[in-house]
PDB file of N, CA and C in Angstrom:
ATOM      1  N   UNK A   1       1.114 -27.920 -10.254  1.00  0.00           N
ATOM      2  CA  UNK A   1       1.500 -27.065 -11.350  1.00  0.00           C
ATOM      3  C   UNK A   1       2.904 -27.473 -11.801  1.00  0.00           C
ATOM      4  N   UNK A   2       2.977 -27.563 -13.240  1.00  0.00           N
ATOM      5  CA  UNK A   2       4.278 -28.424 -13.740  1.00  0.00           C
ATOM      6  C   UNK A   2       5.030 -26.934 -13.568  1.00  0.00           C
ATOM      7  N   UNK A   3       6.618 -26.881 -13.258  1.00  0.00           N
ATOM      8  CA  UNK A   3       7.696 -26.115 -13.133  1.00  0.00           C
ATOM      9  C   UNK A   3       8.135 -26.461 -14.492  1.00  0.00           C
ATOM     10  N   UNK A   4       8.725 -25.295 -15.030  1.00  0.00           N
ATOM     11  CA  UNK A   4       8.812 -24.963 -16.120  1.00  0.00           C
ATOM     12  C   UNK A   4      10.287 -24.032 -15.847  1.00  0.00           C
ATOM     13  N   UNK A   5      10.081 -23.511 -15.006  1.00  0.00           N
ATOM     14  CA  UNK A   5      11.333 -21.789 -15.001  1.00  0.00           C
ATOM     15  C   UNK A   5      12.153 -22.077 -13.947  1.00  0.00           C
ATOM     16  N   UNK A   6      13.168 -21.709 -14.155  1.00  0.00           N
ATOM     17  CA  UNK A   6      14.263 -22.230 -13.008  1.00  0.00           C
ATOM     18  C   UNK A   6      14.509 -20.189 -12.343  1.00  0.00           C
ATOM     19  N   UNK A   7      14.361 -19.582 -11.093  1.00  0.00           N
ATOM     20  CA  UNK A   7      14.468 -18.685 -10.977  1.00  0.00           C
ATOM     21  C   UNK A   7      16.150 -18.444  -9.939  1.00  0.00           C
ATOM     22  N   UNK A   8      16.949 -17.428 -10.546  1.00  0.00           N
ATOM     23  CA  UNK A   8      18.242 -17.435  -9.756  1.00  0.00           C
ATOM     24  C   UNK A   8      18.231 -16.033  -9.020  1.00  0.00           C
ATOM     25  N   UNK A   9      18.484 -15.929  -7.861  1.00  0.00           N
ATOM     26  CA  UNK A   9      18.895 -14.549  -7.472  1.00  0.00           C
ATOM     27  C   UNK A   9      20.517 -14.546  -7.094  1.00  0.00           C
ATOM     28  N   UNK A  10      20.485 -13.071  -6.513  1.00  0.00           N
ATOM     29  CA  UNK A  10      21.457 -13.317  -5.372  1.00  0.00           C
ATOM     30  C   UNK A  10      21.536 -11.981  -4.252  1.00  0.00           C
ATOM     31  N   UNK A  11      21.698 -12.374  -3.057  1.00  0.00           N
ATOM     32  CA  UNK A  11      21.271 -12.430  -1.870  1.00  0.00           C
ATOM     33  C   UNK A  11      22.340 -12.702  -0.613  1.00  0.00           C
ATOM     34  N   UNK A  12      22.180 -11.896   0.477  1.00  0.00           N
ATOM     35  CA  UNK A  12      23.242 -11.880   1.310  1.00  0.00           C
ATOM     36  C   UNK A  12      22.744 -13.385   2.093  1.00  0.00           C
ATOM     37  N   UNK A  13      24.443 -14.123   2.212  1.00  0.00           N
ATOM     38  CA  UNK A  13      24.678 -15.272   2.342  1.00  0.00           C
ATOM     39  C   UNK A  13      23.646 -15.554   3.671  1.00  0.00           C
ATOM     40  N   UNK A  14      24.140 -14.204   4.841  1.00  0.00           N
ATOM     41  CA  UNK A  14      22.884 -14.449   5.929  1.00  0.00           C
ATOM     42  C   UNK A  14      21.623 -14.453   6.262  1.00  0.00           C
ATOM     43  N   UNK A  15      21.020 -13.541   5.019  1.00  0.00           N
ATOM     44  CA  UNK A  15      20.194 -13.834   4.693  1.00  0.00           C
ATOM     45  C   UNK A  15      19.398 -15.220   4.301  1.00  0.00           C
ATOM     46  N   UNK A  16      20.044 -16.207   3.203  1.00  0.00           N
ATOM     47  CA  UNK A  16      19.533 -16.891   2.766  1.00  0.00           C
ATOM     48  C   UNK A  16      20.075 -18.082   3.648  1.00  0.00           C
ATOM     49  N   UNK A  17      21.129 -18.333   4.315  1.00  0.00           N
ATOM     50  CA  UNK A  17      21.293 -18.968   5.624  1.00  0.00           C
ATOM     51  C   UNK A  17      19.999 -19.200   6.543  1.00  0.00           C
ATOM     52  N   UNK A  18      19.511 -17.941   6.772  1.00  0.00           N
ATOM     53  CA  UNK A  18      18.362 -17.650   8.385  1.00  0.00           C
ATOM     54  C   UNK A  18      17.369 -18.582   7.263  1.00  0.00           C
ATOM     55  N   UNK A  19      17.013 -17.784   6.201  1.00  0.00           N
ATOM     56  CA  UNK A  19      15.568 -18.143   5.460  1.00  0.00           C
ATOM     57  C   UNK A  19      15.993 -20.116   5.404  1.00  0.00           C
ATOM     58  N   UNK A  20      17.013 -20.768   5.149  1.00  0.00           N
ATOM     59  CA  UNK A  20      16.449 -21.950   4.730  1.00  0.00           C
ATOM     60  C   UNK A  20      16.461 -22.941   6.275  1.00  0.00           C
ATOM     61  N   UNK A  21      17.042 -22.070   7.342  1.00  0.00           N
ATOM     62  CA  UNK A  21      16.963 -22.875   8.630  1.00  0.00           C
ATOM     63  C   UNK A  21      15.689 -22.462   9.136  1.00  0.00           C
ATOM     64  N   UNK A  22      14.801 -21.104   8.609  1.00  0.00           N
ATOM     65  CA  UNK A  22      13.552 -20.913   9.547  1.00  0.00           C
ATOM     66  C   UNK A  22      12.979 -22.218   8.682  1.00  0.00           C
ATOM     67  N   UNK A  23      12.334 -22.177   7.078  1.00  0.00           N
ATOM     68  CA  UNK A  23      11.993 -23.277   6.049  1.00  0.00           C
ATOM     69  C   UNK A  23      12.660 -24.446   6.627  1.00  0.00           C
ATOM     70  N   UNK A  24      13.369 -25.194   6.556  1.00  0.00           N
ATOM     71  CA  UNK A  24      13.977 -26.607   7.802  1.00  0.00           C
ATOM     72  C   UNK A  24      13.311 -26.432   8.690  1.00  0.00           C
ATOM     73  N   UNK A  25      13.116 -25.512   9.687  1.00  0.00           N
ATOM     74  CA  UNK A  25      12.777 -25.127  10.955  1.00  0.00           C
ATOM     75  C   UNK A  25      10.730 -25.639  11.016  1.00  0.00           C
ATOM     76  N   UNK A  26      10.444 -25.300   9.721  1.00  0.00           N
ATOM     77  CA  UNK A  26       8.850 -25.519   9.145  1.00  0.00           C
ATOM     78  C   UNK A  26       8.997 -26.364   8.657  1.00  0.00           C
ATOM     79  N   UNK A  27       9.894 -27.391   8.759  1.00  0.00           N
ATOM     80  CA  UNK A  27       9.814 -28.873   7.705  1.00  0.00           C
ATOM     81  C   UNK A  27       8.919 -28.509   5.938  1.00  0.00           C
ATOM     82  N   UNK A  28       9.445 -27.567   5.859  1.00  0.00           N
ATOM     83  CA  UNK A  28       8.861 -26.861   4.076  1.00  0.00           C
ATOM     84  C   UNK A  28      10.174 -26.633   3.488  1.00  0.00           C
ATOM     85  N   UNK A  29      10.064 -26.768   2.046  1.00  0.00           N
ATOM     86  CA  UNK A  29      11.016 -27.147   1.042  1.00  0.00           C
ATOM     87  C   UNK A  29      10.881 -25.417   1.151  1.00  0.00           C
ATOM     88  N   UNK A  30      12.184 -24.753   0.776  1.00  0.00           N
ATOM     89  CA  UNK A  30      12.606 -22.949   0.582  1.00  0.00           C
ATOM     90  C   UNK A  30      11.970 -23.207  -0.603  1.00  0.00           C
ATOM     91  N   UNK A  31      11.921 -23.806  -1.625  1.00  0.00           N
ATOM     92  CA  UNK A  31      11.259 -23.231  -2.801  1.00  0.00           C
ATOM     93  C   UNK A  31      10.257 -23.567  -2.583  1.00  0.00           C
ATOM     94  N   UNK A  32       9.115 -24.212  -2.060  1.00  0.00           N
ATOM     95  CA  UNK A  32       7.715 -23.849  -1.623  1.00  0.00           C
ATOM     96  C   UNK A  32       7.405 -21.921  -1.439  1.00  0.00           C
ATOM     97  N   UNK A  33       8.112 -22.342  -0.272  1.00  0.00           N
ATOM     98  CA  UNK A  33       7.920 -20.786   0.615  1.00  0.00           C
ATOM     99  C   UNK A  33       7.889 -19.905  -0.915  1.00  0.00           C
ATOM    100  N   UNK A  34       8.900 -20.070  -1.087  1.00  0.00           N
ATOM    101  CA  UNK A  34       9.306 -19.121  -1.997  1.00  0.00           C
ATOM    102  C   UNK A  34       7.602 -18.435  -2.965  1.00  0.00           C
ATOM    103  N   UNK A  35       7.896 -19.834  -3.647  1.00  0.00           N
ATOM    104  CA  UNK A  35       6.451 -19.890  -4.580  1.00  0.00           C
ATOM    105  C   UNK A  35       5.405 -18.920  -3.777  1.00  0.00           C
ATOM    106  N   UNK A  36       4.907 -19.707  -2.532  1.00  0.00           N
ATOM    107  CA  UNK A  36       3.961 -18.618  -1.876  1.00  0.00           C
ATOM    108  C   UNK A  36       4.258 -17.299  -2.151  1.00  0.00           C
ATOM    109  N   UNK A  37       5.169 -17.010  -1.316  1.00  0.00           N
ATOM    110  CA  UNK A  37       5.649 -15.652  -1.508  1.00  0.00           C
ATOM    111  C   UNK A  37       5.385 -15.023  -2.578  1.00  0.00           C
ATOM    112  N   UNK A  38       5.768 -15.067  -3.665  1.00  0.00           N
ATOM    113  CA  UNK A  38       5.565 -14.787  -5.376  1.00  0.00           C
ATOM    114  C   UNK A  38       4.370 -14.609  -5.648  1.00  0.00           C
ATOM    115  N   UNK A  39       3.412 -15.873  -5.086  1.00  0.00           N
ATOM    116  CA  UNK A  39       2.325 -15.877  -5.506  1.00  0.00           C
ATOM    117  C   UNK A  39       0.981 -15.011  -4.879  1.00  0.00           C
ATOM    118  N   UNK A  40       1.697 -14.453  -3.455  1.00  0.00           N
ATOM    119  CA  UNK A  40       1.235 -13.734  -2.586  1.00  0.00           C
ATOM    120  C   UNK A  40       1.272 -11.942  -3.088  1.00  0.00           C
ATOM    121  N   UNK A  41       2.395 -11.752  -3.577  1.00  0.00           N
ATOM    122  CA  UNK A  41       3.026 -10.252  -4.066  1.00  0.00           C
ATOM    123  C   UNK A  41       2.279 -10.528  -5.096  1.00  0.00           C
ATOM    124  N   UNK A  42       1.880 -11.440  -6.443  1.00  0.00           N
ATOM    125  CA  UNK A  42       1.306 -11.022  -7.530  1.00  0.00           C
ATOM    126  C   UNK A  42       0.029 -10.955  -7.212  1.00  0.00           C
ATOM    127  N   UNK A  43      -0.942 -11.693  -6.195  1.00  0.00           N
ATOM    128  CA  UNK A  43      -2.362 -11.194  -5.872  1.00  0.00           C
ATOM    129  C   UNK A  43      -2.501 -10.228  -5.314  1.00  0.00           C
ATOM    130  N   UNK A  44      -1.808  -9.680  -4.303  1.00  0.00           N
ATOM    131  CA  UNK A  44      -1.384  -8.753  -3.554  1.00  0.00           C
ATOM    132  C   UNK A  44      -1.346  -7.353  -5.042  1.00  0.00           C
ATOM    133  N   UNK A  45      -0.756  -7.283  -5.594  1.00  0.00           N
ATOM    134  CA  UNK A  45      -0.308  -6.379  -6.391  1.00  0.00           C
ATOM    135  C   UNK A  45      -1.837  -6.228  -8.251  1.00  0.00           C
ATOM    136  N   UNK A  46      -2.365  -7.286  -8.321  1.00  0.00           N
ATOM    137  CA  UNK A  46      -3.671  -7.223  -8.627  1.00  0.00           C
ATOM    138  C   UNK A  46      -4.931  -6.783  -7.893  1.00  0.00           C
ATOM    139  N   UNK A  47      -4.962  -6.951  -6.469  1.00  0.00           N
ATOM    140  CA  UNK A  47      -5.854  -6.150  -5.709  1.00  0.00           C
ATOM    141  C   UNK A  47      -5.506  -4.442  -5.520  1.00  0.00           C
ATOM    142  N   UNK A  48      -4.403  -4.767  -5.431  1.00  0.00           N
ATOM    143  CA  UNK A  48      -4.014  -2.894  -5.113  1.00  0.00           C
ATOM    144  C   UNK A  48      -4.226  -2.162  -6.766  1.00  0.00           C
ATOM    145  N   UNK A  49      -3.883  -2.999  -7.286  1.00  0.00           N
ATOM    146  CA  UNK A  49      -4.227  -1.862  -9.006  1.00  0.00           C
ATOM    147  C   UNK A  49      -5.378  -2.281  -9.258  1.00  0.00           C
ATOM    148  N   UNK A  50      -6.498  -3.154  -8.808  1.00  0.00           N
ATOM    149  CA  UNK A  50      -7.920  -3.499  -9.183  1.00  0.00           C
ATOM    150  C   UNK A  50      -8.365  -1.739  -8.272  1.00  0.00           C
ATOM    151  N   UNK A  51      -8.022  -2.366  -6.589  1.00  0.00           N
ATOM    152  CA  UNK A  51      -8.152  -0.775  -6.009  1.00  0.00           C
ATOM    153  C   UNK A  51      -7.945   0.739  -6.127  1.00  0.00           C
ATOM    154  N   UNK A  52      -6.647   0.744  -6.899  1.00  0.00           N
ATOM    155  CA  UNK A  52      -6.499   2.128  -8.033  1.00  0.00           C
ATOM    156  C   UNK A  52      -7.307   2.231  -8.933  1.00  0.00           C
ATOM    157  N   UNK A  53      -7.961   0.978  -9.776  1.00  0.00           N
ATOM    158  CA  UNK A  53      -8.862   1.551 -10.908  1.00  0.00           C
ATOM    159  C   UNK A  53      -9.799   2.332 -10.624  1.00  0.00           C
ATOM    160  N   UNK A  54     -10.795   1.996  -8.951  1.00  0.00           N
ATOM    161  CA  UNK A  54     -11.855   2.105  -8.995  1.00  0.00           C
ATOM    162  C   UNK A  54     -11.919   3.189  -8.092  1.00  0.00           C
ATOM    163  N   UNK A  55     -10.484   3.934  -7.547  1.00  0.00           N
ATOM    164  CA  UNK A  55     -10.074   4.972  -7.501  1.00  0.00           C
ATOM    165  C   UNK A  55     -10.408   5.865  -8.419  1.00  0.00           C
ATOM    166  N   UNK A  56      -9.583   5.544  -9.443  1.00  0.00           N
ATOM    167  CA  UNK A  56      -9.553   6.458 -10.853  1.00  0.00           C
ATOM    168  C   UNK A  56     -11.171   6.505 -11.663  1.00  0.00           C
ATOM    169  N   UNK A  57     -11.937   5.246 -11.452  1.00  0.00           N
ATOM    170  CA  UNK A  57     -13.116   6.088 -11.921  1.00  0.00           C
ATOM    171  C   UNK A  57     -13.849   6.446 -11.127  1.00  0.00           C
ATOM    172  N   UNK A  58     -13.814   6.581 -10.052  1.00  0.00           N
ATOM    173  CA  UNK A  58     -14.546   7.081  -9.122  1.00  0.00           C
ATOM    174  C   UNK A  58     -14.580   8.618  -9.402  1.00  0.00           C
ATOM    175  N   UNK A  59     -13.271   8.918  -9.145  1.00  0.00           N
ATOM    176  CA  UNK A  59     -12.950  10.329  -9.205  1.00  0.00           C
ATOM    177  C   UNK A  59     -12.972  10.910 -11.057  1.00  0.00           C
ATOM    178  N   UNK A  60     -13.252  10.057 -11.723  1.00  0.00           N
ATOM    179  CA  UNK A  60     -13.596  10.563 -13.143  1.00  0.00           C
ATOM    180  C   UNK A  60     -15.191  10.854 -13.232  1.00  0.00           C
ATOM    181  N   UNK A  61     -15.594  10.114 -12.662  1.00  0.00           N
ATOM    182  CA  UNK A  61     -17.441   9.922 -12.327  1.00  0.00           C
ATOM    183  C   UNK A  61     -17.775  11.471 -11.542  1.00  0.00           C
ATOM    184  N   UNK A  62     -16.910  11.728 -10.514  1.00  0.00           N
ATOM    185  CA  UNK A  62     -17.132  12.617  -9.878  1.00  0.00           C
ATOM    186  C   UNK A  62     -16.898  13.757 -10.657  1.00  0.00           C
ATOM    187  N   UNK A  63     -15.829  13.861 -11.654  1.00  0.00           N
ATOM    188  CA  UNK A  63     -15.531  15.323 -12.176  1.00  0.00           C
ATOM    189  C   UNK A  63     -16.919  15.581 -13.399  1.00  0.00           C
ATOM    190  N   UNK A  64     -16.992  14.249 -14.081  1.00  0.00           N
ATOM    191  CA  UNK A  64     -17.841  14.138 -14.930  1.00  0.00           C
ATOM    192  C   UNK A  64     -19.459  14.590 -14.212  1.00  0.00           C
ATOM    193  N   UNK A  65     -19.174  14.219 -13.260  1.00  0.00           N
ATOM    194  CA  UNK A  65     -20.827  14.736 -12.867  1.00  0.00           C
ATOM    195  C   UNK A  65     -20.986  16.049 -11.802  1.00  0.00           C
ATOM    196  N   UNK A  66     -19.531  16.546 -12.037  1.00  0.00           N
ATOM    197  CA  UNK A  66     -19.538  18.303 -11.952  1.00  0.00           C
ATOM    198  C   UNK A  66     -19.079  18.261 -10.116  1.00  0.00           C
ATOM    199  N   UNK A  67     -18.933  17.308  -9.556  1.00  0.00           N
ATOM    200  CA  UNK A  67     -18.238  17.521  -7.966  1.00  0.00           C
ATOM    201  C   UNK A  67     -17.341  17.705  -7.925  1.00  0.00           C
ATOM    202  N   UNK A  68     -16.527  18.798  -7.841  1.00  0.00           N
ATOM    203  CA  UNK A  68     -15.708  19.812  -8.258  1.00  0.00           C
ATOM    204  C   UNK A  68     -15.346  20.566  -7.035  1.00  0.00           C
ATOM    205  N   UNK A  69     -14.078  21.095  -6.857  1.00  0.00           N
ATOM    206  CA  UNK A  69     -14.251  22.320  -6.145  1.00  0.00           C
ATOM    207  C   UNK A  69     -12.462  23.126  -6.659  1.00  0.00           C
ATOM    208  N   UNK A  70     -12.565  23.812  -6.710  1.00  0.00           N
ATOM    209  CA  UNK A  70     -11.498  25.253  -7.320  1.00  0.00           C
ATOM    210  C   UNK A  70     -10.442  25.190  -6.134  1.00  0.00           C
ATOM    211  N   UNK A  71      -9.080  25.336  -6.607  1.00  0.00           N
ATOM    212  CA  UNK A  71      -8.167  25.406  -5.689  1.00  0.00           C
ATOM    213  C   UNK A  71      -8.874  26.715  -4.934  1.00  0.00           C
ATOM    214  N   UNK A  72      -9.317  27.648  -5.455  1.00  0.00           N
ATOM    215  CA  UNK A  72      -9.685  28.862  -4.591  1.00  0.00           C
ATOM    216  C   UNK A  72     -10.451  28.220  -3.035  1.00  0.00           C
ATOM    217  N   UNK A  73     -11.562  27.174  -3.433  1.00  0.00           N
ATOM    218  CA  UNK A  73     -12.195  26.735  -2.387  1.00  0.00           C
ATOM    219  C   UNK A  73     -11.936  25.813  -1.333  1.00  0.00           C
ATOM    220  N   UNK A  74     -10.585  25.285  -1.939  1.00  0.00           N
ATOM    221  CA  UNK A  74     -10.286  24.049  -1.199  1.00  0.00           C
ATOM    222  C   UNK A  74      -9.589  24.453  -0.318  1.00  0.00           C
ATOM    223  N   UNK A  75      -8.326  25.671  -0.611  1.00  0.00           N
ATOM    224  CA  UNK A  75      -7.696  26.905  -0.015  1.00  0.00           C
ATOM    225  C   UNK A  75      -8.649  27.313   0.873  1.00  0.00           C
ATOM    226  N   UNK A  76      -9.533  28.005   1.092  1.00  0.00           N
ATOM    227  CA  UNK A  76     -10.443  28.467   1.525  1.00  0.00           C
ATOM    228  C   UNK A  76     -10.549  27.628   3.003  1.00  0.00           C
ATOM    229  N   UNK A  77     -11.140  26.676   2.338  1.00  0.00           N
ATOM    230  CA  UNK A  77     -11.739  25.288   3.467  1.00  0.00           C
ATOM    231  C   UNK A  77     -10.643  25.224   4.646  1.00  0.00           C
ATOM    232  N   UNK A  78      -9.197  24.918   4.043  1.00  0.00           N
ATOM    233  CA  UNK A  78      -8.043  24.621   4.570  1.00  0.00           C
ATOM    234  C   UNK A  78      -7.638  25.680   5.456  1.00  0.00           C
ATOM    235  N   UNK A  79      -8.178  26.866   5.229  1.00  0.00           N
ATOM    236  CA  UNK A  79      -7.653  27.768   6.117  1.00  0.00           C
ATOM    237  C   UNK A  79      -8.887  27.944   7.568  1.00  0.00           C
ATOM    238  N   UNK A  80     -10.092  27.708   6.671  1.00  0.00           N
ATOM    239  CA  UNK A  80     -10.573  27.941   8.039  1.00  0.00           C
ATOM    240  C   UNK A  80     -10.376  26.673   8.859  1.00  0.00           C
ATOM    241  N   UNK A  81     -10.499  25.401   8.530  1.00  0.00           N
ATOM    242  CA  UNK A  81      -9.788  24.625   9.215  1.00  0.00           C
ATOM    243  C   UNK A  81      -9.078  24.245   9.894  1.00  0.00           C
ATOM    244  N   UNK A  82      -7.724  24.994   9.465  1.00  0.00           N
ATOM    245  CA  UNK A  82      -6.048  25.424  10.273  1.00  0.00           C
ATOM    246  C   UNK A  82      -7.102  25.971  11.579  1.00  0.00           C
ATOM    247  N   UNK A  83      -7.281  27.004  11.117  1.00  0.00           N
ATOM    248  CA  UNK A  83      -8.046  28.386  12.095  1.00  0.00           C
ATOM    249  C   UNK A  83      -9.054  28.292  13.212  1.00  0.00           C
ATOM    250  N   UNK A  84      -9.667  27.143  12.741  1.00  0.00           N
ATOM    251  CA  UNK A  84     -10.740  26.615  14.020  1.00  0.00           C
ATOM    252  C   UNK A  84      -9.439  25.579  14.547  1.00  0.00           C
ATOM    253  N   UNK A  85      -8.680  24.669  14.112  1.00  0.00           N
ATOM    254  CA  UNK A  85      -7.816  24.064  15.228  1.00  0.00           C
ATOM    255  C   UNK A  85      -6.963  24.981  15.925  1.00  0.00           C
ATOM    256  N   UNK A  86      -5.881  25.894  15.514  1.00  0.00           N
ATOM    257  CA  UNK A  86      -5.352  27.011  15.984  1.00  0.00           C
ATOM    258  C   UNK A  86      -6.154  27.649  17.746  1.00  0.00           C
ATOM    259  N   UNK A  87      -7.678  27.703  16.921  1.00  0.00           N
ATOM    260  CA  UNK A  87      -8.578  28.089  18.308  1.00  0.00           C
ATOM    261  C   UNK A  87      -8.991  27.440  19.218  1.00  0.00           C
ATOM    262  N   UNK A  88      -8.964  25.846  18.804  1.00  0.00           N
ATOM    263  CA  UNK A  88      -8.699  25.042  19.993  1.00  0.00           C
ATOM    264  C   UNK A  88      -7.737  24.837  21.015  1.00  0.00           C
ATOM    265  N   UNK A  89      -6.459  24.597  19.875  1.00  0.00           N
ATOM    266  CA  UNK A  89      -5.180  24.749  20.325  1.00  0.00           C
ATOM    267  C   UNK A  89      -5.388  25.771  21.898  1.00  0.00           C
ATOM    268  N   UNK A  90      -5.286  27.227  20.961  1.00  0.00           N
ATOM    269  CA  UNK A  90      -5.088  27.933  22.262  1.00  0.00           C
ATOM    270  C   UNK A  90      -6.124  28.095  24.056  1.00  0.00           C
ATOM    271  N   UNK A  91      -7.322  27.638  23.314  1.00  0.00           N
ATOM    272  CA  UNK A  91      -8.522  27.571  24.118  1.00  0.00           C
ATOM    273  C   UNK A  91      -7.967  26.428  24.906  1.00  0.00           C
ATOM    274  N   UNK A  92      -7.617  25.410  24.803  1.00  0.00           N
ATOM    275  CA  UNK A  92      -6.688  24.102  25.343  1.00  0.00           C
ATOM    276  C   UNK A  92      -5.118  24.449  25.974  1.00  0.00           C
ATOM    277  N   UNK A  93      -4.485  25.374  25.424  1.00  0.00           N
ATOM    278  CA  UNK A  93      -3.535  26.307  26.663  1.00  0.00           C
ATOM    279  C   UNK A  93      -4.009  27.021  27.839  1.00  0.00           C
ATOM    280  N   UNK A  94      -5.099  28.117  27.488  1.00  0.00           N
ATOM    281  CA  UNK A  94      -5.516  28.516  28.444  1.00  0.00           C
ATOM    282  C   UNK A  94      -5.948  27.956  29.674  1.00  0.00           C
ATOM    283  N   UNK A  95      -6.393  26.326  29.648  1.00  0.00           N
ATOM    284  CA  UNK A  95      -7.520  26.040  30.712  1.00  0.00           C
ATOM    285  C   UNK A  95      -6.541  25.311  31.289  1.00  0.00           C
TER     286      UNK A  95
END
């Protein structure tokens, strides 16, 4: 792939010290690594928002086809929930 973009940061000196002696250390050029890296966070970061989409219609599919439940019920759920662990809890002190 032809290089085109020259990229500059800046970065604590010990930092970028350790990084180009581990890279020496791998007989790999730091701007290799680098590239990976970059190229790792942008696939990385296309799978996780491919994975949010299908989040988001999942749960649009679901409202759309009426699977639903009312803060009243979810409240509900949550308490008896608490309430049966609570009764373990103590059933698990006692013994």
């Amino acid at each position: 792939m032809a290089k085109e973009a020259v990229f500059t940061m800046k970065l604590e000196r010990e930092l970028r010290d350790a990084f180009m002696a581990a890279a020496k250390d791998a007989d790999r050029p730091a701007s290799q690594i680098v590239r990976e890296f970059m190229r790792d966070y942008v696939e990385q970061d296309r799978e996780y928002l491919a994975w949010l989409q299908r989040k988001v219609d999942n749960a649009r599919a679901d409202i759309a086809a009426g699977r639903v439940h009312s803060h009243e019920e979810v409240e509900a759920e949550m308490d008896k929930l608490f309430a049966d662990l609570e009764q373990k809890r103590r059933g698990a002190d006692a013994a």
